[in-house]
N, C-alpha and C. Protein backbone atom coordinates (compact mmCIF):
# COMPACT_ATOMS: atom_id res chain seq x y z
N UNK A 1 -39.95 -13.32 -19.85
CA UNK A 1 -39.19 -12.33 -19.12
C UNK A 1 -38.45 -12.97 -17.94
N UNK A 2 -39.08 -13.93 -17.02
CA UNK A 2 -38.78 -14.10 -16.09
C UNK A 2 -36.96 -15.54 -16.19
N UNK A 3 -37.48 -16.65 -17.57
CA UNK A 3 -36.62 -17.15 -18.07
C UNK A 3 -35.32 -16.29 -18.66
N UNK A 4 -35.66 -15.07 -19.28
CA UNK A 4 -34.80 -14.15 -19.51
C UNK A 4 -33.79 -13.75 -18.03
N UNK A 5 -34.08 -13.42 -17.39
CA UNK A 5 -33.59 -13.09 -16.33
C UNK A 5 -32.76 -14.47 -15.49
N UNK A 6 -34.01 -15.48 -15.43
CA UNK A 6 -32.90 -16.31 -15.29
C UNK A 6 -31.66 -16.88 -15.87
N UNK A 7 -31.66 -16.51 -16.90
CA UNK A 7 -30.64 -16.62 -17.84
C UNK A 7 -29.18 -16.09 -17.82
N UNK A 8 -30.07 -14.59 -17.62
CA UNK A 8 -29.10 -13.72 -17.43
C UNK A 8 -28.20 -14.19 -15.85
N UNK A 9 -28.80 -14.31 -14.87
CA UNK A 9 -28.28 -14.91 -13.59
C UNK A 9 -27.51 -15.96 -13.69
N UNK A 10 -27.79 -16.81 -14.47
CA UNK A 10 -27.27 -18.11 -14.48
C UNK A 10 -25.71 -18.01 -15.46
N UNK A 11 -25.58 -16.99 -16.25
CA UNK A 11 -24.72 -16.85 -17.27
C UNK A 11 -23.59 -15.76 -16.32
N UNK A 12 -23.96 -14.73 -15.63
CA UNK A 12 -23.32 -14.09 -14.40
C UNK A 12 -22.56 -14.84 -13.76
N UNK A 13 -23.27 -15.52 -12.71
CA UNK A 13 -22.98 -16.52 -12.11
C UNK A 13 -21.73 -17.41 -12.41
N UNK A 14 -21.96 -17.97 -13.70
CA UNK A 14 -20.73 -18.84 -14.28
C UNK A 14 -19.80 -18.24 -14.86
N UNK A 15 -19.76 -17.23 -15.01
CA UNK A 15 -18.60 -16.18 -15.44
C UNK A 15 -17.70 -15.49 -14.44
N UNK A 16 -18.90 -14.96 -13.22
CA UNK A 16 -18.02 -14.61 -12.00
C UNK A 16 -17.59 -16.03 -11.77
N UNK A 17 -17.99 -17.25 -11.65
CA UNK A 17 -17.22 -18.75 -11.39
C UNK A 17 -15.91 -18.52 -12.03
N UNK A 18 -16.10 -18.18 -13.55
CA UNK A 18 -14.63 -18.48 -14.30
C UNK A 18 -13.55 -17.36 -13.95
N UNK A 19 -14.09 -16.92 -13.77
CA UNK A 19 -13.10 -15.56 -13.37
C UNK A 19 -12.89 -16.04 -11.45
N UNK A 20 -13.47 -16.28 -10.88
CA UNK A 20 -12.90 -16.08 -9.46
C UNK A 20 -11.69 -17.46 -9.24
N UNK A 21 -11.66 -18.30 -10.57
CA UNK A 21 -11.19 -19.53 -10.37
C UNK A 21 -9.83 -18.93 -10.87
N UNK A 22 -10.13 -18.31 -12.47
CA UNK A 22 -8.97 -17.74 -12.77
C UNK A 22 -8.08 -17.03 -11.90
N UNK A 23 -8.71 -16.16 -11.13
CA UNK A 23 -7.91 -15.02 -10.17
C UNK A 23 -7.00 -16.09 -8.92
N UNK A 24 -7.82 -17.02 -8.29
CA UNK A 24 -7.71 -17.44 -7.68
C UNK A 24 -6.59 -18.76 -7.97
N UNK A 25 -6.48 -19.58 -8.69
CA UNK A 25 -6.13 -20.58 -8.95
C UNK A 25 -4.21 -20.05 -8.98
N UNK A 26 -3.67 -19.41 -9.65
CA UNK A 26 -2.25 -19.06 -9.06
C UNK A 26 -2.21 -19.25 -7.48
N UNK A 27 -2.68 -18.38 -6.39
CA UNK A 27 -2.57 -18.18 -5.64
C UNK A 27 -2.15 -19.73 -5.10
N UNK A 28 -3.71 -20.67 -5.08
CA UNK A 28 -3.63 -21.35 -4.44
C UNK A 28 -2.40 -22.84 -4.91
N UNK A 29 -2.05 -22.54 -6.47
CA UNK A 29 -0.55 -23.05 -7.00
C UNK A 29 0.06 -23.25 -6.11
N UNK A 30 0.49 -21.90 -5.78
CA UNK A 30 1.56 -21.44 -5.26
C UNK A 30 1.86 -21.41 -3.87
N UNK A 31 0.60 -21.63 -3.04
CA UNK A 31 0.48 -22.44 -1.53
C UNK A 31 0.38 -23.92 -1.55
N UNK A 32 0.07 -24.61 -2.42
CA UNK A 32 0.37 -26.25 -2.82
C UNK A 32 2.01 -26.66 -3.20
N UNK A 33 2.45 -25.42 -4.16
CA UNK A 33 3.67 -26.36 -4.22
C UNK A 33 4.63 -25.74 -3.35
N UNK A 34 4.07 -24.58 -2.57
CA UNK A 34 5.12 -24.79 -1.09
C UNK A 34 5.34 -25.82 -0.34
N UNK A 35 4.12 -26.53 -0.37
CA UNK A 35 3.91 -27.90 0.66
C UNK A 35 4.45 -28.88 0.01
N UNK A 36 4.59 -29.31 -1.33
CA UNK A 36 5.22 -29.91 -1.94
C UNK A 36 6.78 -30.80 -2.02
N UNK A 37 7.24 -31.71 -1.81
CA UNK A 37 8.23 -31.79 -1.88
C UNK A 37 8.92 -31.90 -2.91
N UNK A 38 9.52 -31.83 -2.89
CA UNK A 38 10.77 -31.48 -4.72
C UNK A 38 10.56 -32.84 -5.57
N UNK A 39 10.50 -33.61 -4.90
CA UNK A 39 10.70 -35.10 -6.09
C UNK A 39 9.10 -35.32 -6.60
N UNK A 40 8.28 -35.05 -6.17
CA UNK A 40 6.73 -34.62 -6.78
C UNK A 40 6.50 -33.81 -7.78
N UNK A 41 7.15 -32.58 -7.48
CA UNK A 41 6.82 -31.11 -8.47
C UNK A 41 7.18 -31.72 -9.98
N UNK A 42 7.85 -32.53 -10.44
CA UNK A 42 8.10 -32.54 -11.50
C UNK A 42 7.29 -33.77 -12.14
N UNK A 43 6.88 -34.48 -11.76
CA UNK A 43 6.10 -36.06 -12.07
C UNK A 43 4.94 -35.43 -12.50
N UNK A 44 4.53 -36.78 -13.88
CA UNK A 44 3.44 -36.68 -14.68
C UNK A 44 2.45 -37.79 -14.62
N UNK A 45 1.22 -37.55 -14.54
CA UNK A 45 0.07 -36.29 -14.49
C UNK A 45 0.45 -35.76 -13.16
N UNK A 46 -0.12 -34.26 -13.37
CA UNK A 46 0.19 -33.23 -12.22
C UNK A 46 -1.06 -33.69 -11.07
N UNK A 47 -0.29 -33.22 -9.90
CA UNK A 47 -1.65 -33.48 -8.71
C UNK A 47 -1.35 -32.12 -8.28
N UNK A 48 -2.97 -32.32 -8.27
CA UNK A 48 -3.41 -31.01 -7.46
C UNK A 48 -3.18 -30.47 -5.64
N UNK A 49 -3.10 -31.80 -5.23
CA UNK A 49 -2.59 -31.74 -4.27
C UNK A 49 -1.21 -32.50 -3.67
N UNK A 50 -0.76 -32.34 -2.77
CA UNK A 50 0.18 -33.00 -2.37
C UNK A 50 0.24 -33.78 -1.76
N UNK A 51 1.02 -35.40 -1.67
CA UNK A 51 0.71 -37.14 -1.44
C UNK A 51 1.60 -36.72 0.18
N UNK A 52 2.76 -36.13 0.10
CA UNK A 52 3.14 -35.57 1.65
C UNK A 52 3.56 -34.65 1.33
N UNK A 53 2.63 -33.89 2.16
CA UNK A 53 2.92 -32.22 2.06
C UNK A 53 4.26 -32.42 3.37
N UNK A 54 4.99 -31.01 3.31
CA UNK A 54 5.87 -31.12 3.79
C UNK A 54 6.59 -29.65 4.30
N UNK A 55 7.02 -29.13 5.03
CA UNK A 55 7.76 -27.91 5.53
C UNK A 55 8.92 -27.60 5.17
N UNK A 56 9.39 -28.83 4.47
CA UNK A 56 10.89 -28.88 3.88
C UNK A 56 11.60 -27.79 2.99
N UNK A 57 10.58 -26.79 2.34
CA UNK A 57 10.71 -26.21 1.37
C UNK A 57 11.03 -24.36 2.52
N UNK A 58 10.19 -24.41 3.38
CA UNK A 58 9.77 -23.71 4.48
C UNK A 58 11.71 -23.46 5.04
N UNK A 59 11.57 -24.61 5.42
CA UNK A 59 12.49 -24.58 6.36
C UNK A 59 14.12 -24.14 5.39
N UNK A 60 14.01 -24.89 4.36
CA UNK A 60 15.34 -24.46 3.11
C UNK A 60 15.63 -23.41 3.00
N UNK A 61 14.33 -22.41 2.93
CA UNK A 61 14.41 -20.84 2.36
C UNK A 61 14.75 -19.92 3.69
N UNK A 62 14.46 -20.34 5.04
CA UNK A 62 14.33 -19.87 6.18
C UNK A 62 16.04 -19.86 6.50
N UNK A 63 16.67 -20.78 6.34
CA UNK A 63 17.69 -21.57 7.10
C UNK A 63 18.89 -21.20 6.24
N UNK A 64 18.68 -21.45 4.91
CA UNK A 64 19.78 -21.52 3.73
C UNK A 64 19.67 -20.80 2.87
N UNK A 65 19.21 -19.61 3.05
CA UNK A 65 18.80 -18.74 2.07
C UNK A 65 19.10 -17.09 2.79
N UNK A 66 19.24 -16.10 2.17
CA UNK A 66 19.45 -14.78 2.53
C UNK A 66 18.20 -13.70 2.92
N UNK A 67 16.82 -14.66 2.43
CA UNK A 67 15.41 -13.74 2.08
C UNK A 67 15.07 -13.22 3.77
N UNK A 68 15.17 -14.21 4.90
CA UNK A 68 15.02 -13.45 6.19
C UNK A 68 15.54 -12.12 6.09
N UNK A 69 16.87 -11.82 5.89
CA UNK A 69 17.66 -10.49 5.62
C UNK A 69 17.06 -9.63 5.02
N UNK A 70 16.79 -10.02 3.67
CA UNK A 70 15.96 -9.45 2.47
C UNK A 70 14.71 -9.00 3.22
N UNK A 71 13.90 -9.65 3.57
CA UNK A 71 12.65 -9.25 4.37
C UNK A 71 12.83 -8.34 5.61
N UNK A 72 13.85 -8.29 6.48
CA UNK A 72 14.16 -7.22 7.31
C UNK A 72 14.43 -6.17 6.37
N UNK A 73 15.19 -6.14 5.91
CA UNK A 73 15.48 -4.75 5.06
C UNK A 73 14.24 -4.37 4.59
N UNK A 74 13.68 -4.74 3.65
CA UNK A 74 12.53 -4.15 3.34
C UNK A 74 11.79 -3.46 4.35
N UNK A 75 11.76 -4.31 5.14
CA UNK A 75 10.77 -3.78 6.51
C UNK A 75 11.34 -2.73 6.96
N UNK A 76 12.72 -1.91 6.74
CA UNK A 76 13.39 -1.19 7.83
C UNK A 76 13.14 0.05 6.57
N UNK A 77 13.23 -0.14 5.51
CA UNK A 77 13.20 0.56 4.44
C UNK A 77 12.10 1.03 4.71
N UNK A 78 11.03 0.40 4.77
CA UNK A 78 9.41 0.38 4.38
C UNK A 78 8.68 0.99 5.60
N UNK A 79 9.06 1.17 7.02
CA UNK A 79 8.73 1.44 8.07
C UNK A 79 9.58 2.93 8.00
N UNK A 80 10.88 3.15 8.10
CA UNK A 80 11.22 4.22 8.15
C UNK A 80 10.87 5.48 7.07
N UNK A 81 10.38 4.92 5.61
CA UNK A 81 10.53 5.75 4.93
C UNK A 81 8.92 6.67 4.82
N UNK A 82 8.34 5.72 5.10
CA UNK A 82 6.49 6.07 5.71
C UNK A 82 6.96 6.66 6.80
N UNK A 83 7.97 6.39 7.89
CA UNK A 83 7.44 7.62 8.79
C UNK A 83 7.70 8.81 8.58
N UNK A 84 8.98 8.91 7.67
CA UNK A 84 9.20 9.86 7.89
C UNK A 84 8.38 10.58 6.36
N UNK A 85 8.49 10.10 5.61
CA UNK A 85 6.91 10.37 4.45
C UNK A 85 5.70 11.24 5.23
N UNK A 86 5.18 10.22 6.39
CA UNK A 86 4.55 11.33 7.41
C UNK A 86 4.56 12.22 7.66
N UNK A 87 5.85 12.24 8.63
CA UNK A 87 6.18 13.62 9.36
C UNK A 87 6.08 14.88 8.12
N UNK A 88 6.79 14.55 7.30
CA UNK A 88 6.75 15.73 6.27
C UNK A 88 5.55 16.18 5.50
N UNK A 89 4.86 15.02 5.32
CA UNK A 89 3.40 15.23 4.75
C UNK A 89 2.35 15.64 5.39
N UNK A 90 1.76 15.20 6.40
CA UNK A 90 1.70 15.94 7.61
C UNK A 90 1.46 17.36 7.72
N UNK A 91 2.65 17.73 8.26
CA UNK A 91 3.14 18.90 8.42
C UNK A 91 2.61 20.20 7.25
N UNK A 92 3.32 19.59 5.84
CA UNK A 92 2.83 20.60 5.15
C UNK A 92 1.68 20.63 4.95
N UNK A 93 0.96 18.87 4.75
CA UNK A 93 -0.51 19.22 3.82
C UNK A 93 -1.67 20.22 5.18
N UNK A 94 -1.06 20.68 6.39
CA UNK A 94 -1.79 21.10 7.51
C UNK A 94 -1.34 22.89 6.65
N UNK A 95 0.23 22.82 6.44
CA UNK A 95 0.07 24.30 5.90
C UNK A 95 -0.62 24.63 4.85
N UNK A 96 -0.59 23.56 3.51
CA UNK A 96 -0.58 23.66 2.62
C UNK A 96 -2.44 24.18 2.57
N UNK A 97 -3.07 23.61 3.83
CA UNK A 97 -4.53 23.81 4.23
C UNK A 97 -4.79 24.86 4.47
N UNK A 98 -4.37 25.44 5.76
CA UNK A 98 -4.87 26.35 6.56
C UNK A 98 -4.16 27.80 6.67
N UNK A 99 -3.04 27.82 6.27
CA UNK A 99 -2.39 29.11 5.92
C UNK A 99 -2.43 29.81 4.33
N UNK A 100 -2.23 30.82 4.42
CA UNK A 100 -2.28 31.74 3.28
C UNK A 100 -0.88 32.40 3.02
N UNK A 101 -0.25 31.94 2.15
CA UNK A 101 1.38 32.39 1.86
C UNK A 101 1.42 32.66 0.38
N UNK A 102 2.68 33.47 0.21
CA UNK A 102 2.63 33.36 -1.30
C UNK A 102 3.76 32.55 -1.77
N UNK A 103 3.13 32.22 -2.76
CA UNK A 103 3.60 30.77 -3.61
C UNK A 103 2.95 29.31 -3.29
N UNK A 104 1.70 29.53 -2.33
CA UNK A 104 1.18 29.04 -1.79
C UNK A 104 0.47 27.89 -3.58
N UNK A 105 0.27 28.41 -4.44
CA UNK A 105 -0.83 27.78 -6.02
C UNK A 105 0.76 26.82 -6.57
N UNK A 106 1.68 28.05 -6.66
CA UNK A 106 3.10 27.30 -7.44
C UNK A 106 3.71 25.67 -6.75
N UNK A 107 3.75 26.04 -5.15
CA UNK A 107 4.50 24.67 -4.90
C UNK A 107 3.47 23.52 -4.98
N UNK A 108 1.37 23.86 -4.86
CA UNK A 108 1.06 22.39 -5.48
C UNK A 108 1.20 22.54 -6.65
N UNK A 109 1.35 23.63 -7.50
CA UNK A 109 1.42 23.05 -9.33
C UNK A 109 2.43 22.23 -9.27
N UNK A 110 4.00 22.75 -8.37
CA UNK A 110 5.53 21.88 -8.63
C UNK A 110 4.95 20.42 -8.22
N UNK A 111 4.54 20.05 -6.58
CA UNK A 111 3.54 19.14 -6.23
C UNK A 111 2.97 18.18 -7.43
N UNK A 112 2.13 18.61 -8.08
CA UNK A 112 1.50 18.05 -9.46
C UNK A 112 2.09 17.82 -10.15
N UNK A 113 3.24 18.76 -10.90
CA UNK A 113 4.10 18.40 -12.13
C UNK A 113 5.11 17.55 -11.55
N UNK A 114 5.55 17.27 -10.20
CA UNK A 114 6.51 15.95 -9.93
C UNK A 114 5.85 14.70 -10.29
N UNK A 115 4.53 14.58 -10.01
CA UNK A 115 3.94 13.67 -10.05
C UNK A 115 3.85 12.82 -11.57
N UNK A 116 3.80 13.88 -12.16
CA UNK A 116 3.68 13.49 -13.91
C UNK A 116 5.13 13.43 -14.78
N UNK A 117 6.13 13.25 -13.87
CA UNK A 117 7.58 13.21 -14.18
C UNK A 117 7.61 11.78 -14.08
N UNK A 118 7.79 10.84 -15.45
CA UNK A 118 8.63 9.59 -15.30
C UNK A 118 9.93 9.46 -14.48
N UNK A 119 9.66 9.01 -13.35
CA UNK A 119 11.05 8.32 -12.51
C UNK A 119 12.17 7.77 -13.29
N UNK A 120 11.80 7.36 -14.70
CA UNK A 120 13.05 7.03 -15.40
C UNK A 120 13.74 7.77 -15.43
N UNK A 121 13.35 8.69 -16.05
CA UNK A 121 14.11 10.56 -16.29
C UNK A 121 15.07 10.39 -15.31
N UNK A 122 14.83 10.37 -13.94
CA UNK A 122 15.56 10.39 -12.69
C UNK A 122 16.94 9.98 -12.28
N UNK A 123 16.67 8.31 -12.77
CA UNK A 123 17.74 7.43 -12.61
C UNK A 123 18.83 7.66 -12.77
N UNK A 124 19.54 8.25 -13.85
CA UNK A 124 21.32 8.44 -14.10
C UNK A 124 21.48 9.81 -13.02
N UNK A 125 20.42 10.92 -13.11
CA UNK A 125 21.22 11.94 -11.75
C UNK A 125 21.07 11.05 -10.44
N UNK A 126 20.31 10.34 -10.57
CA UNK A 126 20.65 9.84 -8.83
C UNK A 126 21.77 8.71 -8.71
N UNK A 127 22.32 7.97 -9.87
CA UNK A 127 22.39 7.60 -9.87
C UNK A 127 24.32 8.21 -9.60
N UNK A 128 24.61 9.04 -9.92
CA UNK A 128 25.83 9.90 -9.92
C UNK A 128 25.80 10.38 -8.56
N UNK A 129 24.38 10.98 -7.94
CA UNK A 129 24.41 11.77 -6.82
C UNK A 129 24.76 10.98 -5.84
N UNK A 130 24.19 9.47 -5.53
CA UNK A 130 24.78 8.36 -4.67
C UNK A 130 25.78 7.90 -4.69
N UNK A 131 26.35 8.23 -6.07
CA UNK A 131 27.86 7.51 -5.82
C UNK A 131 28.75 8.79 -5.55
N UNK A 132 28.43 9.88 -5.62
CA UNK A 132 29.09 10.78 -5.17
C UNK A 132 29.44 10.90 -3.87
N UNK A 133 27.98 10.80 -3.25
CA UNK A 133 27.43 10.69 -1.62
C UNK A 133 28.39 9.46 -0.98
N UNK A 134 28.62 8.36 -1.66
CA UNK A 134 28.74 7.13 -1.26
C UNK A 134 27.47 6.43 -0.64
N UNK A 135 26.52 6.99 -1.16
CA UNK A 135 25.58 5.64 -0.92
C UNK A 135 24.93 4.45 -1.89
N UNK A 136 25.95 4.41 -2.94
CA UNK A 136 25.26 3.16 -3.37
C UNK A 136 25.31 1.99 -2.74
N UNK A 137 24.17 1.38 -3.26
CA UNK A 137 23.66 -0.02 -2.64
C UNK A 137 23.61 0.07 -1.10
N UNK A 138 23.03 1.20 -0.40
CA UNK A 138 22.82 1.27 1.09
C UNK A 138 21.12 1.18 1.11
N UNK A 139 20.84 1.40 1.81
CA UNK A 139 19.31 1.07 2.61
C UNK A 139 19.30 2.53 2.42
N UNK A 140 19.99 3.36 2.88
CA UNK A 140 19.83 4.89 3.28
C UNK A 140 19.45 5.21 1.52
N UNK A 141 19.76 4.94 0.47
CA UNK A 141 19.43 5.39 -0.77
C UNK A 141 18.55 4.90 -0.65
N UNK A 142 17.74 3.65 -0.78
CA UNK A 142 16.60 3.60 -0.90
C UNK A 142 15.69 4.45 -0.11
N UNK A 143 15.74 4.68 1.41
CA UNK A 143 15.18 5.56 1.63
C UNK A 143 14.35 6.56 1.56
N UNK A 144 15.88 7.35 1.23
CA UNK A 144 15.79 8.36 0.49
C UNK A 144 15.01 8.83 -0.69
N UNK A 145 15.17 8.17 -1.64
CA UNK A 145 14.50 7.84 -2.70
C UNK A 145 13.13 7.76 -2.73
N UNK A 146 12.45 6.99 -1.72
CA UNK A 146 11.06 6.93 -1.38
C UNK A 146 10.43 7.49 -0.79
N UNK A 147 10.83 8.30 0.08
CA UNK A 147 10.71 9.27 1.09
C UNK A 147 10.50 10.68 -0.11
N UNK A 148 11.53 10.79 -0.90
CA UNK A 148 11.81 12.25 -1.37
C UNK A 148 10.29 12.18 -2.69
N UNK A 149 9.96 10.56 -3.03
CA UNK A 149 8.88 10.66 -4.25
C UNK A 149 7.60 10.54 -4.06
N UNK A 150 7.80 10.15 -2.54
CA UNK A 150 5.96 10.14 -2.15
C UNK A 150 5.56 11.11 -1.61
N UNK A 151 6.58 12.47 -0.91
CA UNK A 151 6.35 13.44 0.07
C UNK A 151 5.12 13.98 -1.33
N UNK A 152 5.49 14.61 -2.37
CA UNK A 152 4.58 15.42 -2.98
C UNK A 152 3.02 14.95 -2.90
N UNK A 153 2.85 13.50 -3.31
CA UNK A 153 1.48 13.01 -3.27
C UNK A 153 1.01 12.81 -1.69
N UNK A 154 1.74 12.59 -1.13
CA UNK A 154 1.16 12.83 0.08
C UNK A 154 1.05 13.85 1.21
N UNK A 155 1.72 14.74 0.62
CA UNK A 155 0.97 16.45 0.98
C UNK A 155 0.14 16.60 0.41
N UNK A 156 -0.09 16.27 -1.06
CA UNK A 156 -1.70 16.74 -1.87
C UNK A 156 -2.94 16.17 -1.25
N UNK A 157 -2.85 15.13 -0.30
CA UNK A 157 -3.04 14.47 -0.11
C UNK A 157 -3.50 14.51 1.42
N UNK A 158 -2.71 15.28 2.00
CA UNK A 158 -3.16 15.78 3.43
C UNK A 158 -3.50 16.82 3.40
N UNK A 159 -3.11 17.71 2.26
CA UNK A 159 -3.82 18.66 2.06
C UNK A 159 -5.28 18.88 2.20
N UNK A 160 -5.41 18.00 0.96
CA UNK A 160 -7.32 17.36 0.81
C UNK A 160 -7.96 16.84 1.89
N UNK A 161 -7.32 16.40 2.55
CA UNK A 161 -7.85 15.85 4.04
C UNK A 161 -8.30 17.07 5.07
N UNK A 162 -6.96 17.95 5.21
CA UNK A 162 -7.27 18.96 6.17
C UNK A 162 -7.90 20.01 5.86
N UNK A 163 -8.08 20.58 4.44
CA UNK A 163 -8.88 21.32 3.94
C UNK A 163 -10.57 20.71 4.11
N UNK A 164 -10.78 19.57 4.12
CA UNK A 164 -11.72 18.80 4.50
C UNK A 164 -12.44 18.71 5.93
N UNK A 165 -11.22 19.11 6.95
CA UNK A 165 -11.78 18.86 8.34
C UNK A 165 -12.39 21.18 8.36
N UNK A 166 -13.01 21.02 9.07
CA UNK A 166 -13.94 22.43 9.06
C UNK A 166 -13.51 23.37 10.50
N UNK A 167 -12.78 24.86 9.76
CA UNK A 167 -11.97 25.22 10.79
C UNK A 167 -12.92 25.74 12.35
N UNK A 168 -14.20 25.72 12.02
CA UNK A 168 -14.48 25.65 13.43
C UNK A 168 -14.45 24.84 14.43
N UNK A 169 -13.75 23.50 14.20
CA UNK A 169 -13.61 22.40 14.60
C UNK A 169 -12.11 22.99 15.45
N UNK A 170 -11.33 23.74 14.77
CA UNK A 170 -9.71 24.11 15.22
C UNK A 170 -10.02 25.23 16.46
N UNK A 171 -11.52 25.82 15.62
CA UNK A 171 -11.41 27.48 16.67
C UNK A 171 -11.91 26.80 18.32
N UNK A 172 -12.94 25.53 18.12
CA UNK A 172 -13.28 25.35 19.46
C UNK A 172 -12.70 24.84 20.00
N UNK A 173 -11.54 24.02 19.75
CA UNK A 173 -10.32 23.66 20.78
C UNK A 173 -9.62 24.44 20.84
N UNK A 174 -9.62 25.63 19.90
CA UNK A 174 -8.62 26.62 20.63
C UNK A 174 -9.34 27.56 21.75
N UNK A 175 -10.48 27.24 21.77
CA UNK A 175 -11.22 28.12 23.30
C UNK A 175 -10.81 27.05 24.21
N UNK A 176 -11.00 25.92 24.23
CA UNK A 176 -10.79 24.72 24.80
C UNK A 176 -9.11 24.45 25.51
N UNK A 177 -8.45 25.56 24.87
CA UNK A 177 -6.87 25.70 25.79
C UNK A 177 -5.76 25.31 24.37
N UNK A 178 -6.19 24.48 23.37
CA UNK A 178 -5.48 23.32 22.58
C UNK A 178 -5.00 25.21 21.47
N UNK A 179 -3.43 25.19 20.62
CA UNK A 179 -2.84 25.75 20.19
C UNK A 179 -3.38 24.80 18.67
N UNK A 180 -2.41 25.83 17.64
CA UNK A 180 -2.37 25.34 16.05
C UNK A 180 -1.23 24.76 16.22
């Protein structure tokens, strides 16, 4: 029993090995032949490491390349479209909680059934609606775009959260002076 078990441990063990090497081993590729200099990368047998590592590659992509740009944009995309993803999500998943309206079941079913809509479907009307707008190829379409497809999951989403927090928690700050 006890050889059994060790067995079993020992066979675990070397499997999580092969697998954490597998997972791992791109990664660390791909931080080696950054350091790499160009007249190396191609020479046979391969080294695992690099004879002079080097910044050269660093500095090419930084200097002579457009990706700084590329990487701001994203960031301006990616920062604005979460906030304002927020604000709207937010907002409703607090109504979508604590008030009682009608149509209150329909807009999470709509909520739900956006969710299960392939974005492909999407593409040619937006794709007319931006050039109508004049925003193709702007930042503001992307935006847009991301902003308008995450609001649903993330009202369901704050929903579940605020339905979660317990409204006597709301009533005693509202003795406490604090409004809804």
């Amino acid at each position: 029993m006890i050889k059994k078990t060790l067995l079993n441990r020992i066979i675990n063990v070397l499997g999580l090995g092969a697998f954490f090497v597998f997972v791992t081993f791109p990664l660390y590729w791909m931080v080696v032949t950054s350091f790499t200099p160009e007249r190396e990368l191609f020479i046979w047998p391969l080294r695992y490491f690099p004879v002079a590592p080097t910044l050269e590659n660093y500095v090419v992509t930084l200097l002579r390349t457009d990706i700084p740009r590329y990487f701001a944009n994203s960031l301006t995309v990616a920062s604005l479209a979460s906030a304002s993803t927020l604000l709207v999500a937010v907002l409703g998943g607090y109504a979508l909680a604590r008030y009682q309206f009608r149509g209150k079941q329909v807009t999470l079913l709509i909520f739900l059934a956006t969710q299960m809509m392939p974005i492909v479907v999407l593409i040619v009307p937006l794709f007319i609606t931006f050039r109508t707008l004049g925003l193709l190829n702007t930042l503001y379409s992307l935006m847009i775009v991301y902003t308008v497809f995450n609001i649903p999951f993330c009202t369901m989403m704050m929903q579940g959260f605020f339905a979660g927090v317990p409204v006597e928690l709301e009533e005693a700050a509202m003795v406490d002076g604090c409004n809804r």
